[in-house]
C-alpha atoms as a PDB file:
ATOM      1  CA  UNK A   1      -3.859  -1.826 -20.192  1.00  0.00           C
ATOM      2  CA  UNK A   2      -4.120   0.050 -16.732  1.00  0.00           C
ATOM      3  CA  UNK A   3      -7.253   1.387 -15.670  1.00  0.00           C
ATOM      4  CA  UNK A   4      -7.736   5.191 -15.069  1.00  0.00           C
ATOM      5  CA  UNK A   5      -7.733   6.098 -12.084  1.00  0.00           C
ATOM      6  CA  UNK A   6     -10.413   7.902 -11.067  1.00  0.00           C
ATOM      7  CA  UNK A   7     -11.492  11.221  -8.317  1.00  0.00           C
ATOM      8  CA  UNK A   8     -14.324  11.750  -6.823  1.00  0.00           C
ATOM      9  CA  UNK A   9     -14.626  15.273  -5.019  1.00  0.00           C
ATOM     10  CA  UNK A  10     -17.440  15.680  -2.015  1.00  0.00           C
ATOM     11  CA  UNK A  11     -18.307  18.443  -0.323  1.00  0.00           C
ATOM     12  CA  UNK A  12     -19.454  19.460   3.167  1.00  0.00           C
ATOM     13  CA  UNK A  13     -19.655  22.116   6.036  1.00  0.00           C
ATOM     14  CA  UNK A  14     -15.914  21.248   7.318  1.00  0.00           C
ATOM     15  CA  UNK A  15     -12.932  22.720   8.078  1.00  0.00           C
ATOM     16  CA  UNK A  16     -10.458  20.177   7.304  1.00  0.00           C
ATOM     17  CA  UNK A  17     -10.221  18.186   3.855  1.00  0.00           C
ATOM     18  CA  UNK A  18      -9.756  14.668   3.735  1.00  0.00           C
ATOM     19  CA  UNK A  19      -7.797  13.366   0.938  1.00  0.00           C
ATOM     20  CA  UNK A  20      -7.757   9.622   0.519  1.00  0.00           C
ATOM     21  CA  UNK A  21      -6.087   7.517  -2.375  1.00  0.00           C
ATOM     22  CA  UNK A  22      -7.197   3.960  -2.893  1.00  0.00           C
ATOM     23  CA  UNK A  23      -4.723   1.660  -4.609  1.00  0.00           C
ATOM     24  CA  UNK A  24      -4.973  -1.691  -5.976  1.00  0.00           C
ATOM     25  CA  UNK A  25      -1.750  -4.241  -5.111  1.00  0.00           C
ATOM     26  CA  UNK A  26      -3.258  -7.062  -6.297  1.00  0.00           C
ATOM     27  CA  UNK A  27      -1.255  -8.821  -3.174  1.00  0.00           C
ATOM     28  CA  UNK A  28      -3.149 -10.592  -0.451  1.00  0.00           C
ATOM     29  CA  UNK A  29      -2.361 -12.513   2.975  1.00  0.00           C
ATOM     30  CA  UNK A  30      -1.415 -16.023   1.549  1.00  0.00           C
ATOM     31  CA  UNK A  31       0.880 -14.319  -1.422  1.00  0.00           C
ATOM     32  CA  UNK A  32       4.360 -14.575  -1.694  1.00  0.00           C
ATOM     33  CA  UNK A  33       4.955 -10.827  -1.579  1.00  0.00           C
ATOM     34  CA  UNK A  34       2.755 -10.805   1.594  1.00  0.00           C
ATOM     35  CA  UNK A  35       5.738  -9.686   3.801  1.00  0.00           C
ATOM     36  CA  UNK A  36       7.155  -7.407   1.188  1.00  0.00           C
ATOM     37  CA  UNK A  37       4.215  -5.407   0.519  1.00  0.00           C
ATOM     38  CA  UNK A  38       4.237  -5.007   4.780  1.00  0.00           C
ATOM     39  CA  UNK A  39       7.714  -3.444   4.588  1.00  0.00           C
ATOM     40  CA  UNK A  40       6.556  -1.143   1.838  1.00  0.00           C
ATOM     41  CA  UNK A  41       3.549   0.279   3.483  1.00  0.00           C
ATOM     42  CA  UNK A  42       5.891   0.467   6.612  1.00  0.00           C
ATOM     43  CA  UNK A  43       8.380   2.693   4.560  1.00  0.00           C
ATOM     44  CA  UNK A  44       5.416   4.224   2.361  1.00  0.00           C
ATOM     45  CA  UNK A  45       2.836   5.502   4.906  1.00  0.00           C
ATOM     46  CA  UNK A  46       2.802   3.136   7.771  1.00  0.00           C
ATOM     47  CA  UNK A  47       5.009   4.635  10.256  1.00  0.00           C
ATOM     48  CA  UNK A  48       6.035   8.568  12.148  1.00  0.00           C
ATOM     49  CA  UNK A  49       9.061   7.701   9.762  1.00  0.00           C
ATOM     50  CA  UNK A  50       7.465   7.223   6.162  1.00  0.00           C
ATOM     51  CA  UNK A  51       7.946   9.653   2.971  1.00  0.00           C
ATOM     52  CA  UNK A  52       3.764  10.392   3.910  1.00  0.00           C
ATOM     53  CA  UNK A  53       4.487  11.190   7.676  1.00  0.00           C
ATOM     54  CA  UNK A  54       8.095  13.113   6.543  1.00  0.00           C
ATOM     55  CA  UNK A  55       7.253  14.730   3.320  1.00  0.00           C
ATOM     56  CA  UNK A  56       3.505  15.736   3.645  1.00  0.00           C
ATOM     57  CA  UNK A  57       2.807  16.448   7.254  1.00  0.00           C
ATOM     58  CA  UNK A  58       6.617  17.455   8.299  1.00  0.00           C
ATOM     59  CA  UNK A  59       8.516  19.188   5.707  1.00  0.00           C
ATOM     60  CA  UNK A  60       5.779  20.502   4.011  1.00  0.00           C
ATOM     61  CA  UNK A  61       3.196  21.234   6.843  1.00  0.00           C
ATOM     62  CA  UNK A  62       0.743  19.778   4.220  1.00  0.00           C
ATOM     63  CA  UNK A  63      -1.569  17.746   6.637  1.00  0.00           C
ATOM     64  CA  UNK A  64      -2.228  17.187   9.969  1.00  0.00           C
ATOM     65  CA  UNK A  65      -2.227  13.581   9.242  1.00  0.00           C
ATOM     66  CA  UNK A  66      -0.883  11.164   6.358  1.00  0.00           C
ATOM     67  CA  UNK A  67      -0.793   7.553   6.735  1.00  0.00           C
ATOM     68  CA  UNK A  68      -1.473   4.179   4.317  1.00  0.00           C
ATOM     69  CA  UNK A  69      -2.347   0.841   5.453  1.00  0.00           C
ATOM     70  CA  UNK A  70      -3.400  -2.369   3.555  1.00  0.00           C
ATOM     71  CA  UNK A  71      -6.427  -4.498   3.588  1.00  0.00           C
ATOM     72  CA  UNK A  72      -4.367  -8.134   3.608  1.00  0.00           C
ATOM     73  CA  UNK A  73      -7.564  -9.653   1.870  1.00  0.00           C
ATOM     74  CA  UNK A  74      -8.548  -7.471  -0.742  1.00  0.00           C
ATOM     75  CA  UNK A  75      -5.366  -6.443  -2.470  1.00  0.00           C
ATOM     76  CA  UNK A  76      -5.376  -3.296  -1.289  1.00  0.00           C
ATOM     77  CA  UNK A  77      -3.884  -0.285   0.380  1.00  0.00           C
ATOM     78  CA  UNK A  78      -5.159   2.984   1.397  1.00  0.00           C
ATOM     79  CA  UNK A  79      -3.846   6.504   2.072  1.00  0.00           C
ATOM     80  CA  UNK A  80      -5.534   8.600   4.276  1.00  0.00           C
ATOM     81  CA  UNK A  81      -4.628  12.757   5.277  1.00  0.00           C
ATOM     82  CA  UNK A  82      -6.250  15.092   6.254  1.00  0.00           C
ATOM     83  CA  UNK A  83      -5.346  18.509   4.754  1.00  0.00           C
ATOM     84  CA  UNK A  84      -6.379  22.201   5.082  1.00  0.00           C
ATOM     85  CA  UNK A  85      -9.019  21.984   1.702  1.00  0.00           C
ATOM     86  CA  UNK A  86      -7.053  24.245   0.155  1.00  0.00           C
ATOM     87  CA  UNK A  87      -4.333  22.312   0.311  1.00  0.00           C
ATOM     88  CA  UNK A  88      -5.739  19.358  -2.219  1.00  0.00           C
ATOM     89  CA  UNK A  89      -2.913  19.925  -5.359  1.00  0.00           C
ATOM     90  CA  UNK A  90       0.215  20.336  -3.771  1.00  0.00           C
ATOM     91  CA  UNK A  91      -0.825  17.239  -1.162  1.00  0.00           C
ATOM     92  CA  UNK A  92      -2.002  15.196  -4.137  1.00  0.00           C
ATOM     93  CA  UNK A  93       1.872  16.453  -5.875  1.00  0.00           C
ATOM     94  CA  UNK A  94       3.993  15.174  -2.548  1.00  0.00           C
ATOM     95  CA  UNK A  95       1.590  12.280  -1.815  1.00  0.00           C
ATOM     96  CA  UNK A  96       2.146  11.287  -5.910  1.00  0.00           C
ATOM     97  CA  UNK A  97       6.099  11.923  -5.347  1.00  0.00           C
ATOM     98  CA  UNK A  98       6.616   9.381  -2.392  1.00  0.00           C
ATOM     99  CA  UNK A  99       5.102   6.811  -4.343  1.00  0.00           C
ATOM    100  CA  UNK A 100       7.056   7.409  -7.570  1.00  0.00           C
ATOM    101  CA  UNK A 101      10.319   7.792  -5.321  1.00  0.00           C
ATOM    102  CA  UNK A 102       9.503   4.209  -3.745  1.00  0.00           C
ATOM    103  CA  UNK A 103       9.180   2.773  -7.236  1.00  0.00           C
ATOM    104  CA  UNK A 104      12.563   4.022  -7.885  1.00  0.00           C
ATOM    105  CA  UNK A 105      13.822   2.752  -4.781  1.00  0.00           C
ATOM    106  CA  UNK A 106      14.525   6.215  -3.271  1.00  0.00           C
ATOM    107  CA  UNK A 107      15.190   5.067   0.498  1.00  0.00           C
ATOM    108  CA  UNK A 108      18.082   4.058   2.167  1.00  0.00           C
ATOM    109  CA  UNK A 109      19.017   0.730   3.457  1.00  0.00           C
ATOM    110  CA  UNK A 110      19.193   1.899   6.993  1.00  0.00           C
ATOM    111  CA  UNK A 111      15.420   3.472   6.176  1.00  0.00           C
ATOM    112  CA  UNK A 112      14.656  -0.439   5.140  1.00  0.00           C
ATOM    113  CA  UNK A 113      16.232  -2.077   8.279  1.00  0.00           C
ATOM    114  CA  UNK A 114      14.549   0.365  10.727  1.00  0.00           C
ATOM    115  CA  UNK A 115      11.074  -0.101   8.881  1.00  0.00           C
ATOM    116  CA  UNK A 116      11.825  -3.874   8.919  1.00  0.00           C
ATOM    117  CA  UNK A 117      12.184  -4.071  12.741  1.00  0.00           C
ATOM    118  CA  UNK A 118       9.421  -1.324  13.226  1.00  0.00           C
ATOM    119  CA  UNK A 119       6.883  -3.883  11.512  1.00  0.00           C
ATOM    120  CA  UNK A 120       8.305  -6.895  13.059  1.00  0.00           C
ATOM    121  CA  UNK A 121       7.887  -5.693  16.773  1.00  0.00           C
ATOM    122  CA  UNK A 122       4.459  -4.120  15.491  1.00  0.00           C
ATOM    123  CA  UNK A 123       3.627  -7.876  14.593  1.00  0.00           C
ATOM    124  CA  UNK A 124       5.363  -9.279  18.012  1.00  0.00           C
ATOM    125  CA  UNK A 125       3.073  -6.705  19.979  1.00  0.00           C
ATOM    126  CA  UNK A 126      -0.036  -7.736  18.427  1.00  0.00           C
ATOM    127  CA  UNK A 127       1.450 -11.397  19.278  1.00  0.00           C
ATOM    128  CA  UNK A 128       1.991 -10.408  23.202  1.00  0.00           C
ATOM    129  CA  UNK A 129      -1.869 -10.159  23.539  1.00  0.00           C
ATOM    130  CA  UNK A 130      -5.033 -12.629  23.306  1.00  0.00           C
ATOM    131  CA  UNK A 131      -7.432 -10.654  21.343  1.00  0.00           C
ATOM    132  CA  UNK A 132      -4.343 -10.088  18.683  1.00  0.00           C
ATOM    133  CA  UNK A 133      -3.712 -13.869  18.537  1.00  0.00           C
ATOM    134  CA  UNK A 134      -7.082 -14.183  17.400  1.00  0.00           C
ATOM    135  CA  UNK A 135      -6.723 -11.564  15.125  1.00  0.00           C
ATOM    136  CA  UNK A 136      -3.953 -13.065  13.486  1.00  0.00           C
ATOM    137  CA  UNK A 137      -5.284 -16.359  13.186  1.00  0.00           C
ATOM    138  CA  UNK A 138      -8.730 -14.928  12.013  1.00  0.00           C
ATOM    139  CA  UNK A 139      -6.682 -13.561   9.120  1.00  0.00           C
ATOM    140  CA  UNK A 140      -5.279 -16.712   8.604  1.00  0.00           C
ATOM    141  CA  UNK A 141      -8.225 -19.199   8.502  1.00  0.00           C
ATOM    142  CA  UNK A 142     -10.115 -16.291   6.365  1.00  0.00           C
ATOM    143  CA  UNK A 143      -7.066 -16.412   3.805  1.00  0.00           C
ATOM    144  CA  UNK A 144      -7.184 -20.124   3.729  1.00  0.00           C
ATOM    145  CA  UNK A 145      -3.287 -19.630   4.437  1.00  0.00           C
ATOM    146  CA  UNK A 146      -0.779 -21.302   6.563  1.00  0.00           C
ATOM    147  CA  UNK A 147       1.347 -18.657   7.034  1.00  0.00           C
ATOM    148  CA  UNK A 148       2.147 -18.738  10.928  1.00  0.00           C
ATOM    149  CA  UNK A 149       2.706 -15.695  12.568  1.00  0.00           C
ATOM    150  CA  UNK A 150       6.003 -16.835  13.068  1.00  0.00           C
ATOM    151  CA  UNK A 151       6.797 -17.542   9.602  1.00  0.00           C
ATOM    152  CA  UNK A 152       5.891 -14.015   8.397  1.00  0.00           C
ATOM    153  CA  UNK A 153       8.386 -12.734  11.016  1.00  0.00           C
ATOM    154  CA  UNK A 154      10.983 -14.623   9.238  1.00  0.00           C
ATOM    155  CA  UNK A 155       9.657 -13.493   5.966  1.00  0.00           C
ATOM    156  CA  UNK A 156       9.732  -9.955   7.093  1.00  0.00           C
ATOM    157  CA  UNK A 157      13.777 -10.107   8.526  1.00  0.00           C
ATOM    158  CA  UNK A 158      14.537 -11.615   4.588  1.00  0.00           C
ATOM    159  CA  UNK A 159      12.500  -8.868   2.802  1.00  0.00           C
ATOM    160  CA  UNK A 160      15.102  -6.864   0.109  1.00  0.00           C
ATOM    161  CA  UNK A 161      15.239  -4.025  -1.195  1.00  0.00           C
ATOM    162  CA  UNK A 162      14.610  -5.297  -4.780  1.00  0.00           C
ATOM    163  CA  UNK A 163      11.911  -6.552  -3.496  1.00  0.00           C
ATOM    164  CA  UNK A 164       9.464  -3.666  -1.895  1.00  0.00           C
ATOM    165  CA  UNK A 165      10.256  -1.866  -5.531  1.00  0.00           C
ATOM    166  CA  UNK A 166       8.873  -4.194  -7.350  1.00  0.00           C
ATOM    167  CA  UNK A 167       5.609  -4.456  -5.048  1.00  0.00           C
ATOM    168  CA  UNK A 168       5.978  -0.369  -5.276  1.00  0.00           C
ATOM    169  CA  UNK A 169       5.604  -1.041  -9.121  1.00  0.00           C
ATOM    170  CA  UNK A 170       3.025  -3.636  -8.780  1.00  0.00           C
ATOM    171  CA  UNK A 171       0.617  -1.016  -6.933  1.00  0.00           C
ATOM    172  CA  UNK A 172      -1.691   0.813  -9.033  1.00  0.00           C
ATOM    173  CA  UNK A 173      -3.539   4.040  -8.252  1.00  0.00           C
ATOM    174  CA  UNK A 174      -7.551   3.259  -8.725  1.00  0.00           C
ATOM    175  CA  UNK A 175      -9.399   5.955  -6.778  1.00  0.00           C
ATOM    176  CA  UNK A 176      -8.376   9.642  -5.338  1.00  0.00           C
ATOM    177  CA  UNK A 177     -11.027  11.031  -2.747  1.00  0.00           C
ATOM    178  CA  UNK A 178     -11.557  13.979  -1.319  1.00  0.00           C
ATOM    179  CA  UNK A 179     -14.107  15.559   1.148  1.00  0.00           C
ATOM    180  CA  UNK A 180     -14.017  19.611   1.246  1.00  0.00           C
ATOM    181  CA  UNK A 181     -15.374  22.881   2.254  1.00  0.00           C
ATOM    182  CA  UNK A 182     -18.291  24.010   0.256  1.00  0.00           C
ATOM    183  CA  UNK A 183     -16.399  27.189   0.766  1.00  0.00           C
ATOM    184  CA  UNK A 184     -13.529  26.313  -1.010  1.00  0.00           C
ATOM    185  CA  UNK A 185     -15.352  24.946  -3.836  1.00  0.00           C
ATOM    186  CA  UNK A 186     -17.326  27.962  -3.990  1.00  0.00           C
ATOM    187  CA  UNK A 187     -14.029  30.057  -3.960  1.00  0.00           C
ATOM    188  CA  UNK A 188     -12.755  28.179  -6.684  1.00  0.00           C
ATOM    189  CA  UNK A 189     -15.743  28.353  -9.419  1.00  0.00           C
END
């Protein structure tokens, strides 16, 4: 049985929202769908050209920002906009959408093989630089794993289709966030 998911609403004296979801994917560094779950996040929320960047900021002029990225050791991955507060249903709607549209494998393959390259010069970038060496083999020694640099680039170029849906599926939603105006909150009681 899932768990619920669950949302916690703050309030403060601001003028923009944040909205934040917090997702489990049970997938860490030294996992097989290590490079998988990358190309995902890439297509997801990771790049200008992901359904969160496209669909919530761009076409609907939802948020000034809307991004995910993944914590490689904990299993999990993080979405993070900021939104006009109120804004917080139809963001939560869209942001909800573009994850049920990756579990159905809603994106094209020209979508995949531009995300794919996107994340594998990301990964040569961070390679072209000391302090990102480190990095990478910081991640590596903390994950007990042997996965070279190297070899995730390879695992990266072989990632499917098939495959980032069914770490799409895999992800569950745990925790929804959000920060607002006091005045909103107010307006809304």
């Amino acid at each position: 049985m899932e768990p619920e998911e669950q949302t916690i609403v703050e309030e403060d004296d601001i003028n923009q929202a944040k909205l934040h979801f917090g997702y489990r994917t049970n997938i860490t560094y030294d996992d097989p769908e290590y490079a998988a779950l990358h190309v995902f996040n890439g297509l997801y929320g990771g790049f200008p050209s992901s359904k969160l960047f496209m669909n919530v900021r761009e076409k609907h002029s939802l948020a000034y920002y809307a991004a995910s990225r993944i914590e490689s050791h904990k299993g999990l991955m993080f979405v993070f906009s900021g939104i006009g507060p109120d804004q917080y249903q139809k963001a939560k709607e869209i942001i909800l959408e573009q994850m049920d549209q990756m579990r159905e494998g809603k994106f094209s393959d020209s979508e995949l093989k531009e995300t794919k390259e996107m994340t594998i010069n990301q990964l040569r970038e961070t390679l072209d630089n000391p302090q990102g060496m480190i990095e990478l083999h910081y991640q590596s020694i903390l994950a007990h794993s042997q996965l070279s640099p190297n070899q995730l680039l390879e695992n990266i170029k072989q990632v499917s289709k098939e495959e980032v849906v069914k770490v799409a599926n895999q992800v569950q939603l745990d925790t929804i966030y959000l920060l607002t105006s006091k005045e909103v909150t107010q307006n809304e009681a």
